[in-house]
Protein backbone atom coordinates (compact mmCIF):
# COMPACT_ATOMS: atom_id res chain seq x y z
CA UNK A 1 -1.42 -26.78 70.55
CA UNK A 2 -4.96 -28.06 70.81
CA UNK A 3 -4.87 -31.24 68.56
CA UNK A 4 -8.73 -32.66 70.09
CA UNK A 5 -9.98 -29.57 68.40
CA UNK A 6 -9.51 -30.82 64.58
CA UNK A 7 -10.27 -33.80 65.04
CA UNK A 8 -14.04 -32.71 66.41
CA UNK A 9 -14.31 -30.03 63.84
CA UNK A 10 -13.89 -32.74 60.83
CA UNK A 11 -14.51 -36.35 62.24
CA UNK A 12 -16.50 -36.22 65.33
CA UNK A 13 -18.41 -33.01 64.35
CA UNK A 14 -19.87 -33.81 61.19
CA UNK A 15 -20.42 -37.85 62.36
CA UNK A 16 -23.04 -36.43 65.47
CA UNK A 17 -25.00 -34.44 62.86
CA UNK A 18 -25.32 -36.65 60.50
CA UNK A 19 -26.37 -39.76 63.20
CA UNK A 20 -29.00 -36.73 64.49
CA UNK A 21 -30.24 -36.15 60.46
CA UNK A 22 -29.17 -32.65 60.89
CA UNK A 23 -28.75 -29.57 58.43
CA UNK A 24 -26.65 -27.49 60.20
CA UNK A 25 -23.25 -28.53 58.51
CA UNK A 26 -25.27 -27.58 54.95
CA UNK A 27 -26.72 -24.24 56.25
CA UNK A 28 -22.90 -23.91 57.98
CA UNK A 29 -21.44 -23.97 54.13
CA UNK A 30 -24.36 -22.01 52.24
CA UNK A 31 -23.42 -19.30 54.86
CA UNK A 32 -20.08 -19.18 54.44
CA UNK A 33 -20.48 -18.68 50.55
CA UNK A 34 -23.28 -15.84 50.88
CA UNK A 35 -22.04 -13.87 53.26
CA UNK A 36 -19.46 -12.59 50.25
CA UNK A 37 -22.32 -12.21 48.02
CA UNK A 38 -22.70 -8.22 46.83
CA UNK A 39 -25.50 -6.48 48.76
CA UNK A 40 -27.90 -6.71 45.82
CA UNK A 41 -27.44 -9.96 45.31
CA UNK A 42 -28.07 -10.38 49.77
CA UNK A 43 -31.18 -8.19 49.40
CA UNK A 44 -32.68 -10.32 46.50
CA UNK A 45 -31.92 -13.45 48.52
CA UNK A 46 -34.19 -11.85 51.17
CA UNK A 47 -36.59 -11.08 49.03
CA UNK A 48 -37.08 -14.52 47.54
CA UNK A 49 -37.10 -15.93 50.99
CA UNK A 50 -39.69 -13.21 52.27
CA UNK A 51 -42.38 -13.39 49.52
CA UNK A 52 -43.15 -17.69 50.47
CA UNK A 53 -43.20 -16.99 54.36
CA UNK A 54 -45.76 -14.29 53.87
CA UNK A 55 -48.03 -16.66 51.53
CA UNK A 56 -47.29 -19.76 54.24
CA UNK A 57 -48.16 -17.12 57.04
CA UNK A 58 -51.62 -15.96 55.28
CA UNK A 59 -52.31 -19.55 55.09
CA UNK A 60 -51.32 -21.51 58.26
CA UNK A 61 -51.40 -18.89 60.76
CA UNK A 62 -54.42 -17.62 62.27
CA UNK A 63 -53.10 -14.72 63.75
CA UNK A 64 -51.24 -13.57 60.52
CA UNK A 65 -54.61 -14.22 58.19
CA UNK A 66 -56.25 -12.23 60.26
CA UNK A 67 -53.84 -9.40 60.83
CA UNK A 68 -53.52 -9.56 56.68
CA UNK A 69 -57.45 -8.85 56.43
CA UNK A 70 -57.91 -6.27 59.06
CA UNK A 71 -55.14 -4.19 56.79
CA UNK A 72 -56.55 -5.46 53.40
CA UNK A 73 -53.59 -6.82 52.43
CA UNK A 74 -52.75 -9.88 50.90
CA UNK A 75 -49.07 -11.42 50.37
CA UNK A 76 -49.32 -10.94 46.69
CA UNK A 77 -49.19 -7.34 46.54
CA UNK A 78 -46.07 -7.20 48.66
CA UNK A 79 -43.68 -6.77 46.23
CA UNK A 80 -41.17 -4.17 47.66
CA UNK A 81 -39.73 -2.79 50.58
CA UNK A 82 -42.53 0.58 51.08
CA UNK A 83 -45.32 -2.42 50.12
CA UNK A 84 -43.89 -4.17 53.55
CA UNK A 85 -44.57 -0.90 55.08
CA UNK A 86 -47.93 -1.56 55.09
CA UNK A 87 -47.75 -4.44 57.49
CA UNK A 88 -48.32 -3.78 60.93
CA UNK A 89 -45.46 -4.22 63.53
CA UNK A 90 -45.07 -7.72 65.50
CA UNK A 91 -45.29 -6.64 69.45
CA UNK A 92 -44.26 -8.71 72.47
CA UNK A 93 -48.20 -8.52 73.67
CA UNK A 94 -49.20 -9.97 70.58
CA UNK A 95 -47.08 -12.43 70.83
CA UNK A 96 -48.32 -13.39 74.21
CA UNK A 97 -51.77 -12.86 73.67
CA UNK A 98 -52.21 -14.90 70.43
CA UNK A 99 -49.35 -17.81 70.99
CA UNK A 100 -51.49 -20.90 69.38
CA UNK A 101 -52.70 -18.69 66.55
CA UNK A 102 -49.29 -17.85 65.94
CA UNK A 103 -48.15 -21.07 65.04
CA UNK A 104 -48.61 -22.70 61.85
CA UNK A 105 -51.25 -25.29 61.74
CA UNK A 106 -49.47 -27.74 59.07
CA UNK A 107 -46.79 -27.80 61.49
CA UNK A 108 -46.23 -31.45 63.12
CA UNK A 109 -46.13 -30.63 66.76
CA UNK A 110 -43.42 -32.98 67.23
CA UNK A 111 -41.45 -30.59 65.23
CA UNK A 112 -41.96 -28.07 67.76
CA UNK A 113 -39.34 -26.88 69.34
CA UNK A 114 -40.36 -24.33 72.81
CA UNK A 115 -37.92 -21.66 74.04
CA UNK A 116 -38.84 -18.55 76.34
CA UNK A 117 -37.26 -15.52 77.65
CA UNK A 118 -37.24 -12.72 80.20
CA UNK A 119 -35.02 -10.19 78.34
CA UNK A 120 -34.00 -7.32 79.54
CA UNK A 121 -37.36 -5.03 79.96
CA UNK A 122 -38.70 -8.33 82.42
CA UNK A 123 -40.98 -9.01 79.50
CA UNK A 124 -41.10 -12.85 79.37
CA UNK A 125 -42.21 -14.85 76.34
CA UNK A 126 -42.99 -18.17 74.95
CA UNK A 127 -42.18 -19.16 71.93
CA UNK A 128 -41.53 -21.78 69.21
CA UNK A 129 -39.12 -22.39 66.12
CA UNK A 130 -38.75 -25.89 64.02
CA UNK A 131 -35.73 -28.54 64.64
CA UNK A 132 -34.84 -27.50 60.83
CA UNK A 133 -34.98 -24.08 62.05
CA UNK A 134 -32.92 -24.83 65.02
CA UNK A 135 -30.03 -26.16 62.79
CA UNK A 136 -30.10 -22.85 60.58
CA UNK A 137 -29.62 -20.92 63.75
CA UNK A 138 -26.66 -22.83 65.35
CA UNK A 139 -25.50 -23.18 62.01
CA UNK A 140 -25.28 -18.44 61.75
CA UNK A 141 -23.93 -19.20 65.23
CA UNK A 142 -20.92 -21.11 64.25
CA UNK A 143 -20.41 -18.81 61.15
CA UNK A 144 -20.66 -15.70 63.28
CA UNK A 145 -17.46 -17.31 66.17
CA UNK A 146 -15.67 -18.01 63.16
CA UNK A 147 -15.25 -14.18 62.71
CA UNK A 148 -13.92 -14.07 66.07
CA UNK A 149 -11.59 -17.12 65.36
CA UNK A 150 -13.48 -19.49 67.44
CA UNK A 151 -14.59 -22.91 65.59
CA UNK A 152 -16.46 -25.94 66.14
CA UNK A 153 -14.18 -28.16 68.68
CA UNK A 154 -12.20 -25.40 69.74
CA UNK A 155 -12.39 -24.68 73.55
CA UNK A 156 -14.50 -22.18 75.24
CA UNK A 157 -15.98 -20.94 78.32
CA UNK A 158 -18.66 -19.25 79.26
CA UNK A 159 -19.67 -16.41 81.73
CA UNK A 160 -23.43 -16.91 81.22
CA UNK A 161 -26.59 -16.86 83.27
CA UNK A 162 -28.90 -19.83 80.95
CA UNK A 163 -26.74 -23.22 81.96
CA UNK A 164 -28.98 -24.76 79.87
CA UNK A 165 -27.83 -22.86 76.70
CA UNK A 166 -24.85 -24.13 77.68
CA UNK A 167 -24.80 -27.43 79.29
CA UNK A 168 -27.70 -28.66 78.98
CA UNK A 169 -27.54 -32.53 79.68
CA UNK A 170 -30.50 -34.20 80.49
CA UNK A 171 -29.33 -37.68 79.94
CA UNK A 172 -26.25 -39.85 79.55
CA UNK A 173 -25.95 -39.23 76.03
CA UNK A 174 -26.34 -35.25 75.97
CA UNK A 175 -23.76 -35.54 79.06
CA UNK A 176 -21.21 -37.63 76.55
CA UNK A 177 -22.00 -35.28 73.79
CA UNK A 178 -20.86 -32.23 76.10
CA UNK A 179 -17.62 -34.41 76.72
CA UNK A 180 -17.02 -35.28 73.10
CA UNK A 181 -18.07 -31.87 71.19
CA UNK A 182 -18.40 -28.69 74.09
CA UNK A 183 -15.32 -30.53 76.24
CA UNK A 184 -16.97 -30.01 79.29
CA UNK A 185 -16.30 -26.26 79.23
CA UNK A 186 -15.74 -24.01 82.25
CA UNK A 187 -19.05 -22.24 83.14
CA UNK A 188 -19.21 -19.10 85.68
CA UNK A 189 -22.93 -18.95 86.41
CA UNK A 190 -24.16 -14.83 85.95
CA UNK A 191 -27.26 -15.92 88.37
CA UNK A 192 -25.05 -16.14 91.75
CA UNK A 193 -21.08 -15.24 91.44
CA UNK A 194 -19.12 -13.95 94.02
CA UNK A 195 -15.41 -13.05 94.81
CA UNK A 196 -15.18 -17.33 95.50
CA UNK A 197 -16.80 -18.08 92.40
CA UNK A 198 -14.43 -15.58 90.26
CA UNK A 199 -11.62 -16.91 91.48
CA UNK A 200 -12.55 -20.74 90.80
CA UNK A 201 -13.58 -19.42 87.17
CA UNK A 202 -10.06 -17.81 86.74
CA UNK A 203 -8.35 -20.76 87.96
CA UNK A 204 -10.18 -23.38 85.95
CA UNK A 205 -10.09 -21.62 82.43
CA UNK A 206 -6.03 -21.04 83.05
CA UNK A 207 -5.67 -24.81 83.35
CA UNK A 208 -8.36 -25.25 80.65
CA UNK A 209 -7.10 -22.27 78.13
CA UNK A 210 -9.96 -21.61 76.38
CA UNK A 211 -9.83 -19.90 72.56
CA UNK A 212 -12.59 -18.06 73.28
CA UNK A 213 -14.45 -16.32 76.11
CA UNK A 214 -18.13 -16.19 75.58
CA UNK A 215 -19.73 -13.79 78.20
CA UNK A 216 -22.58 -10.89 79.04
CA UNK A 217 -21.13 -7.96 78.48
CA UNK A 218 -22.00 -6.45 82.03
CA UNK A 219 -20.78 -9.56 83.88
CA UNK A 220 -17.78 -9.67 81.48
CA UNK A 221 -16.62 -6.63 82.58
CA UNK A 222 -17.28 -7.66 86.32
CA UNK A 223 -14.91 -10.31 85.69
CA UNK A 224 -12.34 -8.30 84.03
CA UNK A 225 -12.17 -6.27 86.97
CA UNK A 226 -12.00 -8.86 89.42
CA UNK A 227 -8.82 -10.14 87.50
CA UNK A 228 -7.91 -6.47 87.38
CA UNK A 229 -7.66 -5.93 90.80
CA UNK A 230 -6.18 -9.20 91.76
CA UNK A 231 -3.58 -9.06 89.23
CA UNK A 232 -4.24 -11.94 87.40
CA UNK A 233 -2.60 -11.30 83.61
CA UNK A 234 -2.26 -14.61 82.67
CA UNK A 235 -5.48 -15.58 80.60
CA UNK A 236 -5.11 -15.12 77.19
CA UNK A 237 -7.72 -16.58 75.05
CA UNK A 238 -7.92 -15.33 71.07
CA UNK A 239 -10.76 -13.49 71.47
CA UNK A 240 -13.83 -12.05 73.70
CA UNK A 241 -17.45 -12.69 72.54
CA UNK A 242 -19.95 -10.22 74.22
CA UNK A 243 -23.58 -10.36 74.17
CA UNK A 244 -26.88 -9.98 75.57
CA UNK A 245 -26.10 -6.43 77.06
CA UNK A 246 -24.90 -2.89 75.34
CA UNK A 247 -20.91 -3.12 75.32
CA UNK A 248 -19.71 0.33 76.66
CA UNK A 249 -16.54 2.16 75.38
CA UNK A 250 -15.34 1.72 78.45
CA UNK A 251 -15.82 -1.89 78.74
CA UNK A 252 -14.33 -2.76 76.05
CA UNK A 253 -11.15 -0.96 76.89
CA UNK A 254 -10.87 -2.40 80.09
CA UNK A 255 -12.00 -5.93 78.58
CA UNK A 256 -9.45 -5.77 76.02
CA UNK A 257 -6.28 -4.48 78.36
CA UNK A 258 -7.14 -7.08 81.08
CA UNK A 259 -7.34 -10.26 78.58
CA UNK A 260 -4.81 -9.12 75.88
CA UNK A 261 -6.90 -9.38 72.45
CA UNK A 262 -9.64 -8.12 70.99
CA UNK A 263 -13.80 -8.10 71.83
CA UNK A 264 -16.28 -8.78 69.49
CA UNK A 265 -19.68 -7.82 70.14
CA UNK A 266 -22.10 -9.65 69.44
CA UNK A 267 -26.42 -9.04 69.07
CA UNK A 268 -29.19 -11.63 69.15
CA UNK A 269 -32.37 -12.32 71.23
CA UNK A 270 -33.31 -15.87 71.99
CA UNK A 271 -36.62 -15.48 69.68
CA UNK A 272 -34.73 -14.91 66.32
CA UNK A 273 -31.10 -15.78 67.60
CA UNK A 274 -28.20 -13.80 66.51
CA UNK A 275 -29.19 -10.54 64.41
CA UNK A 276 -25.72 -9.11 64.28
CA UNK A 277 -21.92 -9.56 64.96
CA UNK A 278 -18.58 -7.73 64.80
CA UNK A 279 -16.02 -9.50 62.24
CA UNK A 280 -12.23 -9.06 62.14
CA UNK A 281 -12.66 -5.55 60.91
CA UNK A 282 -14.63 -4.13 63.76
CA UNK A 283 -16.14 -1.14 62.08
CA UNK A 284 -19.74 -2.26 63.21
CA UNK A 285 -21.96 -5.63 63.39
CA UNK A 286 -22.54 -7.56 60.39
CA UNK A 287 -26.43 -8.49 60.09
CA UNK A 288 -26.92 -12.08 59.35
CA UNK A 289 -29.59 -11.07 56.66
CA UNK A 290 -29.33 -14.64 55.15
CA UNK A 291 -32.20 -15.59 57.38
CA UNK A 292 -33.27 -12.14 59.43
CA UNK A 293 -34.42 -9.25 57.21
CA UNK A 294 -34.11 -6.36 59.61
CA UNK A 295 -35.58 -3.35 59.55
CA UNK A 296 -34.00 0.45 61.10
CA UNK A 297 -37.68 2.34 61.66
CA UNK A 298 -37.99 6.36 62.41
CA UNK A 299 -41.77 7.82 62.43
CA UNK A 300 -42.82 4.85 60.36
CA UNK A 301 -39.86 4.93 57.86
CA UNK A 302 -36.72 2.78 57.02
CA UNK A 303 -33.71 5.45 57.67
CA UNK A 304 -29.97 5.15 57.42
CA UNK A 305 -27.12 6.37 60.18
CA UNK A 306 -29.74 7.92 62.42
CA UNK A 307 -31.31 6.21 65.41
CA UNK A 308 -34.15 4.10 65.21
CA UNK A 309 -35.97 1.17 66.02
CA UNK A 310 -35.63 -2.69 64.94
CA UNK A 311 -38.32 -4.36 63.72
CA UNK A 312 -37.35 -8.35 62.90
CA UNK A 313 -38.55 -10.76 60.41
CA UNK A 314 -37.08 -14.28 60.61
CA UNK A 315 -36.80 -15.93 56.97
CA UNK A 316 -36.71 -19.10 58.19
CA UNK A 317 -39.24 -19.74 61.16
CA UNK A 318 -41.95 -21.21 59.37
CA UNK A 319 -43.21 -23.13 62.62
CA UNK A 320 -43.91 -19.85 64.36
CA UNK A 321 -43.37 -16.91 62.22
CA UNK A 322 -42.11 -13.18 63.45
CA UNK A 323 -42.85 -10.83 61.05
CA UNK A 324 -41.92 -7.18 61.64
CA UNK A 325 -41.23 -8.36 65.05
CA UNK A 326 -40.63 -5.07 66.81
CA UNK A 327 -37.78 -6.39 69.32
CA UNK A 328 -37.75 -3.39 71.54
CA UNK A 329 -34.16 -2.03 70.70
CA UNK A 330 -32.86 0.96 68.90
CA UNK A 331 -30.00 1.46 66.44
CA UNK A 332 -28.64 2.69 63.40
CA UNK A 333 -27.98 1.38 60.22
CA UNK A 334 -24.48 2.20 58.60
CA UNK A 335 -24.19 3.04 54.97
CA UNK A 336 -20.96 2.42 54.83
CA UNK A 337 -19.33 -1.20 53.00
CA UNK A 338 -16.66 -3.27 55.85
CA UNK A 339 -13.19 -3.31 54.30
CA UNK A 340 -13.22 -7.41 55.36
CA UNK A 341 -15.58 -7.71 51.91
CA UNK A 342 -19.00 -9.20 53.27
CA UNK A 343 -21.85 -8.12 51.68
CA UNK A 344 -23.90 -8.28 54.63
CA UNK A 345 -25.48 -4.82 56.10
CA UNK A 346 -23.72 -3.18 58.81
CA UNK A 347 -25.01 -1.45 61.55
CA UNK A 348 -23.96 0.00 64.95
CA UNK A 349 -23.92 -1.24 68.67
CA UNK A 350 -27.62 -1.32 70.13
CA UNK A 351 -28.44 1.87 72.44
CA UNK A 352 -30.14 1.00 75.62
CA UNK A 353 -30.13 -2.51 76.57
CA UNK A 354 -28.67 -2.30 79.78
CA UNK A 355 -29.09 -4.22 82.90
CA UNK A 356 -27.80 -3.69 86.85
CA UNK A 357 -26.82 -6.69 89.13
CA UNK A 358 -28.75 -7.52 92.36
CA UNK A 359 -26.10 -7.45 95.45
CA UNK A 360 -27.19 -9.43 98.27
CA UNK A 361 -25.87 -8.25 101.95
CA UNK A 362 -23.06 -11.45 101.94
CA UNK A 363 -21.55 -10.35 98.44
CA UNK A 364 -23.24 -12.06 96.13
CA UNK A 365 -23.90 -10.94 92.44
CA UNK A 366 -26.29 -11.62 89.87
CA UNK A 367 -26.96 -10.45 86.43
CA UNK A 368 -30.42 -8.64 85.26
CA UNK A 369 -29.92 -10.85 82.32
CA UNK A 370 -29.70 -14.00 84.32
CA UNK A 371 -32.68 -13.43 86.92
CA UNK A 372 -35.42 -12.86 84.18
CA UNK A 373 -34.72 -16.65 83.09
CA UNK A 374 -34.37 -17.71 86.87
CA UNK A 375 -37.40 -15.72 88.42
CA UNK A 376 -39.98 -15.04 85.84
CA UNK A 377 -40.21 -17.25 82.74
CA UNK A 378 -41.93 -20.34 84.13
CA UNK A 379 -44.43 -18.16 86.37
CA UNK A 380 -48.02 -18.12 85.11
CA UNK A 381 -49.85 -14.79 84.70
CA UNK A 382 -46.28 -12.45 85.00
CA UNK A 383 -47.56 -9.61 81.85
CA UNK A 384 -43.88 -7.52 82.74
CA UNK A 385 -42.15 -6.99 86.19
CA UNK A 386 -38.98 -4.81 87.11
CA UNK A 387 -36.59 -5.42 90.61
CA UNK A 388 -34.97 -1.84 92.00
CA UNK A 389 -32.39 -2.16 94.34
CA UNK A 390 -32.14 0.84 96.59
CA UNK A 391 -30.64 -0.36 99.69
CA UNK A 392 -28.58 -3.68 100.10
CA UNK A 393 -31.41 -4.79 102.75
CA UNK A 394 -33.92 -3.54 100.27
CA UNK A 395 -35.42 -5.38 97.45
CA UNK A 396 -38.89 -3.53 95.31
CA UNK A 397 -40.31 -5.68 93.04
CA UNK A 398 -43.34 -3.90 90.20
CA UNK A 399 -45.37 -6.12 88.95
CA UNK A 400 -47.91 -6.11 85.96
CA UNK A 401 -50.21 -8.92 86.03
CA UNK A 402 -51.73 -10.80 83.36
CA UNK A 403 -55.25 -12.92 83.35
CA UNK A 404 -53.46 -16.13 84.55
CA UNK A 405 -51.99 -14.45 87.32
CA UNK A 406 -52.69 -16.15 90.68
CA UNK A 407 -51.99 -16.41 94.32
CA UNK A 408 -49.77 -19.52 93.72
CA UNK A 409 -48.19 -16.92 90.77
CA UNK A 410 -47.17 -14.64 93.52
CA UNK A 411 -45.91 -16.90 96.15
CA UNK A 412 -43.78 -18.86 93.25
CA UNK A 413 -42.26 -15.49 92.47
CA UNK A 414 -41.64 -14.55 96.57
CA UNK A 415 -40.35 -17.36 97.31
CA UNK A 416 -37.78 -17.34 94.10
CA UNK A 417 -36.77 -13.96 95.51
CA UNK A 418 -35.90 -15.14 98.74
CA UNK A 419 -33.87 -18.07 97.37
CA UNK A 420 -31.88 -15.76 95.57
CA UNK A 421 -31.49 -12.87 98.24
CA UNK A 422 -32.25 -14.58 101.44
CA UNK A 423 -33.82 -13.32 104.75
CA UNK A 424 -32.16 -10.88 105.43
CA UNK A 425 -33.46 -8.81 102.86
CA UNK A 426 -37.38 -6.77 103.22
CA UNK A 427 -38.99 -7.80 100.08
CA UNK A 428 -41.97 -5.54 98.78
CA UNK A 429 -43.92 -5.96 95.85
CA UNK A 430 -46.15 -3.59 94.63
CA UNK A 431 -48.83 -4.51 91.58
CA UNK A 432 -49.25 -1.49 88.71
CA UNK A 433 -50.50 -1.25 85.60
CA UNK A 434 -47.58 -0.22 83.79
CA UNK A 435 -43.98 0.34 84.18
CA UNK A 436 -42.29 3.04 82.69
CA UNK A 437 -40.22 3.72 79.80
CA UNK A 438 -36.35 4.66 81.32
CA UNK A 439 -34.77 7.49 79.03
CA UNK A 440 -33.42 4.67 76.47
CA UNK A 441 -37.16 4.46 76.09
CA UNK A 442 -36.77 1.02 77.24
CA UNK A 443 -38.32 -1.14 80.52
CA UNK A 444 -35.19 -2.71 82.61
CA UNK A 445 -35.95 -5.29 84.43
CA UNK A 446 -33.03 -4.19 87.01
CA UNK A 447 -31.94 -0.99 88.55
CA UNK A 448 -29.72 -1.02 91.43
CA UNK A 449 -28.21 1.88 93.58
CA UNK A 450 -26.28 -0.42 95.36
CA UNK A 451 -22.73 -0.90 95.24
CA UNK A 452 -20.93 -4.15 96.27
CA UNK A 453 -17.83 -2.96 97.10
CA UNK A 454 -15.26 -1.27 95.30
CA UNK A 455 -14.62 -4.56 93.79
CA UNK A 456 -17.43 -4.71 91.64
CA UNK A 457 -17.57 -0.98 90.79
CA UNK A 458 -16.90 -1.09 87.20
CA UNK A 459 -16.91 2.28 86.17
């Protein structure tokens, strides 16, 4: 019996936010109240919170004024969902193209809070969300584990590819409050892993005996089969988180039968964080319409049960607003109500997001997931770029180039390449003015033909 783990939920938990002035434990309990709400009573919630972000948006935001005139529209006469209609979609380009004017200029700048990402389609961003809007998020974070019956001071570990989301400690006192609150969890590192590195991972979280397993799904199921195939049995945490990739049928089956309980899958992007999760019930992924009001778009329309796209608005992000972000992803929204009684929406697994792993020629593995944070984030000028993998000694890299593109641009990005392939490996990259659409109707930012071994061959 873990008796640390009570002792940081109620006593050591609660004493760090409220030294930091923070609002998560408050958004934590108003979460765990609504989420039972009636779905009515959700929706109106959304709609309160919707009708001031549009007015603060018209107001503080260039880019939104702007985009509100060119439509003649004005906040006020956005009453109902077909009035929202009549907003245009939120794109990744205009994102990039119009960052400053995006953010709110009553916003204190020391408020600010900068993330980025690569994502799957090699599409990387910048972005920026408030500290209060930081606490809302973790706080939907911690609600979301508790489905999965992982809470705050519980252990965990992590098969990840951002260490930084995970253990990030800068200075002496973030590195004490990883000791005292994450417990210094075991970390397999998506980026590079090999047979070595699986094996040190399985090792360390049997001694460690983690509640919880939070991994990509793709590198999840890499791990599964390493243990698989090496007949190691003997980890049995509570539960499986999965995220960042599509979960396959498949993977969860083998997932499931190699750690001995159950997945949950779970859907977020680093610009909104998590949109969705799987609860107890498992009969699809709860949106966490508290603070997202998702959309399910066909030909311009909101549908139900059929495939469609996701456009985003985040209730909350008043630094930097995303309104009818249009994430990129396609799924359906179920009509159906979850027999575990939330009132939140429901809707299936995403379609599409799926990413390969670069194999280098001595074994090494890394995650499509991983590499866009590693190779492309912090490179100036990078508009979208896309590795393929056809031979081990192979690597072709496309590359769309934006206006702040430069030589130094390109020889950042070589030379991150080679650090993560090596020498041994012909590296060609070839500059075009688009990359195309797979049949998901989606950019990845990997595809590999190569197989590492029968180790790694999942399926």
């Amino acid at each position: 019996m873990d008796l640390y783990a009570p002792i940081v939920k109620h006593i050591v938990y609660p004493l760090w936010a409220f030294k930091n002035n923070s609002s998560l434990l408050r958004y934590l309990n108003e979460l765990e109240k609504s989420q039972y709400y009636s779905p009515e009573r959700i929706r109106n919630l959304q709609w309160m919170r919707l009708a001031p972000l549009l007015k603060h948006a018209y107001e503080n935001c260039p880019f939104y004024r702007k985009r509100f005139l060119e439509v003649g529209l004005k906040p006020s006469r956005i009453h109902s969902p077909d009035d929202f209609l009549e907003f245009p979609p939120l794109s990744k380009s205009d994102i990039k193209e119009n960052l400053s004017a995006m953010i709110a200029e009553n916003c204190s700048k020391v408020d600010l809070v900068k993330d980025m990402t690569g994502g799957s389609t090699g599409f990387p961003l910048v972005f920026y969300y408030s500290r209060e809007r930081r606490d809302s998020r973790n706080a939907a974070q911690i609600r979301h584990s508790r489905w999965s019956f992982w809470d705050i001071g519980d252990r965990a570990a992590y098969i990840w590819g951002a260490g930084g989301d995970i253990h990030s400690a800068k200075s002496l006192k973030d590195k004490f409050r990883n000791i005292l609150l994450r417990r210094n969890s075991p970390f397999l590192n998506t980026y590079a892993m090999n047979e070595n590195d699986m094996y040190f991972f399985a090792k360390k979280i049997k001694k460690f005996k983690p509640k919880a397993i939070l991994g990509y799904a793709q590198s999840t199921t890499v791990f599964a089969k390493f243990l698989q195939d090496h007949k190691i049995f003997d980890i049995h945490p509570s539960a499986i988180v999965s995220s960042a990739e599509m979960l396959l049928p498949e993977d969860r089956k083998l997932i499931e039968n190699v750690f001995h309980c159950k997945i949950f899958d779970r859907y977020g992007c680093r610009e909104v964080g998590i949109i969705a999760n799987e609860c107890e019930a498992h009969e699809g992924l709860h949106v966490n319409a508290e603070n997202l009001y998702v959309e399910f778009i066909r030909e311009g329309k909101p549908v139900v049960g059929k495939s469609s796209e996701i456009l985003i608005t985040d209730l909350r992000n008043y630094a930097m607003p995303f309104i009818r972000y249009n994430i990129g992803d396609v799924s359906r929204l179920l009509k159906k109500p979850c027999p575990c009684g939330r009132g939140l929406p429901l809707m299936d697994t995403i379609e599409g997001r799926v990413t390969d792993f670069i194999t280098t020629p001595e074994g090494k593995l890394s995650s499509g997931v991983a590499l866009t944070l590693y190779l492309i984030t912090n490179i100036a000028g990078i508009k979208q770029a896309q590795l393929i993998q056809e031979e081990i000694n192979q690597l072709k890299v496309r590359l769309v180039k934006g206006k702040e593109f430069t030589k130094d641009s390109a020889k950042k990005l070589f030379d991150n390449i080679v650090k993560l392939v090596g020498n041994k490996v012909k590296i060609e990259i070839q500059y075009v003015n688009e990359i195309p659409k797979g049949p998901s109707g989606k950019c990845r930012f990997v595809i590999s033909k190569v197989l590492s071994n029968s180790l790694y061959e999942t399926k």
